[in-house]
N, C-alpha and C. Protein backbone atom coordinates (compact mmCIF):
# COMPACT_ATOMS: atom_id res chain seq x y z
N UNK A 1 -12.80 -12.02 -12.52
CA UNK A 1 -12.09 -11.71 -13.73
C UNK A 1 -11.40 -12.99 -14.22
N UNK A 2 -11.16 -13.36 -15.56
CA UNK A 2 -11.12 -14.64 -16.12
C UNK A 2 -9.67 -14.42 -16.20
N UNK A 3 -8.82 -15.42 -15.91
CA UNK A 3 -7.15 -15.42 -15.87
C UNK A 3 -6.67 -15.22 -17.42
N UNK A 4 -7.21 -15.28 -18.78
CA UNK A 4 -7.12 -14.94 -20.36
C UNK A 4 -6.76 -13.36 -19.91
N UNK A 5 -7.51 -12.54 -18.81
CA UNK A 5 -7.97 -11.02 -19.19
C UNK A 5 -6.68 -10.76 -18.09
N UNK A 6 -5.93 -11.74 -17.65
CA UNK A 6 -5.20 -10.70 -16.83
C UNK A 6 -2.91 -11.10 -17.14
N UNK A 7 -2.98 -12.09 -17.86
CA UNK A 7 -1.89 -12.95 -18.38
C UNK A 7 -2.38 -12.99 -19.55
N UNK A 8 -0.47 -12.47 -20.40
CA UNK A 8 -0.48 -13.16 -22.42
C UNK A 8 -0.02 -14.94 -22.00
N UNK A 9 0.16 -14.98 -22.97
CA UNK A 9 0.21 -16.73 -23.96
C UNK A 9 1.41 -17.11 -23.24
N UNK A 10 2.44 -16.21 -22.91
CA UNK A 10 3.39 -16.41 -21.87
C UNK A 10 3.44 -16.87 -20.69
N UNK A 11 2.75 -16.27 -20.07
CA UNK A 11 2.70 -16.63 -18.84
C UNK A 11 2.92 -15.25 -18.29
N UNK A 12 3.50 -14.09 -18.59
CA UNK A 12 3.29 -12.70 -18.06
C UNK A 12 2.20 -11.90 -17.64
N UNK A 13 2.34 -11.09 -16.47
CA UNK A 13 1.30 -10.53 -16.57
C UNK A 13 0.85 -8.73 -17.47
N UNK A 14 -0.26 -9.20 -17.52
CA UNK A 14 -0.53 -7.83 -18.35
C UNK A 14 -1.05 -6.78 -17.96
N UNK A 15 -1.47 -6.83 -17.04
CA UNK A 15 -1.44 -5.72 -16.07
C UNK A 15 -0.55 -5.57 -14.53
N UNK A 16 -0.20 -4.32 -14.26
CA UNK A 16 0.50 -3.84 -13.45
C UNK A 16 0.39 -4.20 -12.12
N UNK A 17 1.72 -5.22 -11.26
CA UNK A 17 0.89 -5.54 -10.10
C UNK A 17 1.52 -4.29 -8.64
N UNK A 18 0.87 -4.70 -7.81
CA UNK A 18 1.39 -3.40 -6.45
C UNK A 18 2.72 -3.35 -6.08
N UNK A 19 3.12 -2.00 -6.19
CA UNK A 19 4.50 -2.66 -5.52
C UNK A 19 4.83 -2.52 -4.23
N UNK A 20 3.82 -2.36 -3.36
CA UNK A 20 3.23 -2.21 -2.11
C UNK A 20 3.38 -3.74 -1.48
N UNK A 21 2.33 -4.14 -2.13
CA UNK A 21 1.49 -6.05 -1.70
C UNK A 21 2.34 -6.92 -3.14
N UNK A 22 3.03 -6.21 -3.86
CA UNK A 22 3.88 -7.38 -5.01
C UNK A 22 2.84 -8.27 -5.29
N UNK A 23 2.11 -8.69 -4.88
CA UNK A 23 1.19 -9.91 -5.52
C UNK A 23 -0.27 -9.83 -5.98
N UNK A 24 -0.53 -8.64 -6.15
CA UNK A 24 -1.93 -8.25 -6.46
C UNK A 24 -1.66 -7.24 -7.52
N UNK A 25 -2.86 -7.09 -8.32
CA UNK A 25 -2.96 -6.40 -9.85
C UNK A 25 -3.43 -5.13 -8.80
N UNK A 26 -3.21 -3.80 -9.92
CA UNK A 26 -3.82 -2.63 -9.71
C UNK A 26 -5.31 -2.63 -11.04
N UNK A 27 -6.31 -2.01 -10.13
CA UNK A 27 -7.36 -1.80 -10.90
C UNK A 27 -7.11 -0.43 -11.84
N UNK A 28 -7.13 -0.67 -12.74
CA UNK A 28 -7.50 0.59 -13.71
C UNK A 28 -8.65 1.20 -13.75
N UNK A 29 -8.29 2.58 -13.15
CA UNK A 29 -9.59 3.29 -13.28
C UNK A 29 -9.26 4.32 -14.16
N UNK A 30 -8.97 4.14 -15.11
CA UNK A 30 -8.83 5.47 -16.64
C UNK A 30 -7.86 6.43 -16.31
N UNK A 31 -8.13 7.14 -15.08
CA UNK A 31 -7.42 8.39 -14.58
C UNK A 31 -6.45 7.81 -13.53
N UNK A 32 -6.10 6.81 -12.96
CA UNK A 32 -5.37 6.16 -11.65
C UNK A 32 -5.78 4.63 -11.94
N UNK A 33 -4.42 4.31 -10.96
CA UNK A 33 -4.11 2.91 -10.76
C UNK A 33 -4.49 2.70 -9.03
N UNK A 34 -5.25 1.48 -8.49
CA UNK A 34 -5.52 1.58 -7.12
C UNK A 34 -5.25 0.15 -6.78
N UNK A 35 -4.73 -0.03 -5.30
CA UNK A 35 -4.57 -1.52 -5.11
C UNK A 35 -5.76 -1.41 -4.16
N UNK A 36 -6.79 -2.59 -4.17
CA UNK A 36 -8.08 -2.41 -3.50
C UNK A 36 -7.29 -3.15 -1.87
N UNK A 37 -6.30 -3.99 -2.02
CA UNK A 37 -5.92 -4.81 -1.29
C UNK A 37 -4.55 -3.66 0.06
N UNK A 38 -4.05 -2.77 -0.34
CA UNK A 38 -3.13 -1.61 0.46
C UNK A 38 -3.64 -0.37 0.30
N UNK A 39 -4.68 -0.04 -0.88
CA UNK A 39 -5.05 1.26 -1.07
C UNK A 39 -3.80 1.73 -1.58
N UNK A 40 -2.60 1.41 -2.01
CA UNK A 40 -1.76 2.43 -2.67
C UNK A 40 -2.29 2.87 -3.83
N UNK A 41 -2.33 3.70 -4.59
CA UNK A 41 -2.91 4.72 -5.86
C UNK A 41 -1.86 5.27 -6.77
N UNK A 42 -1.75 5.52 -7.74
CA UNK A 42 -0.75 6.27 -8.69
C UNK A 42 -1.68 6.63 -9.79
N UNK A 43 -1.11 7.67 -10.47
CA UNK A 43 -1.48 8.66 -11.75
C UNK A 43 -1.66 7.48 -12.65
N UNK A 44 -2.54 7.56 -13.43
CA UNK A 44 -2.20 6.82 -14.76
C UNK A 44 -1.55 7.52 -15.74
């Protein structure tokens, strides 16, 4: 995944990271959020 698709012009990130592992994005899967890296999961 290209660092444009995951940070704005800021320097923020734009998607949601774990608050499990703090340093990894959650994948969006439409219906849930998953960290591939702890397996934690939440509702979207």
């Amino acid at each position: 995944m290209a660092r444009y698709e995951l940070y704005d012009e800021e320097g923020s990130a734009i998607n949601e990271r774990c608050p499990e592992c703090e340093d990894t994005f959650l994948a969006d899967h439409g219906d849930r959020l998953h960290c591939g890296r702890c397996g934690f999961s939440k509702a979207a």
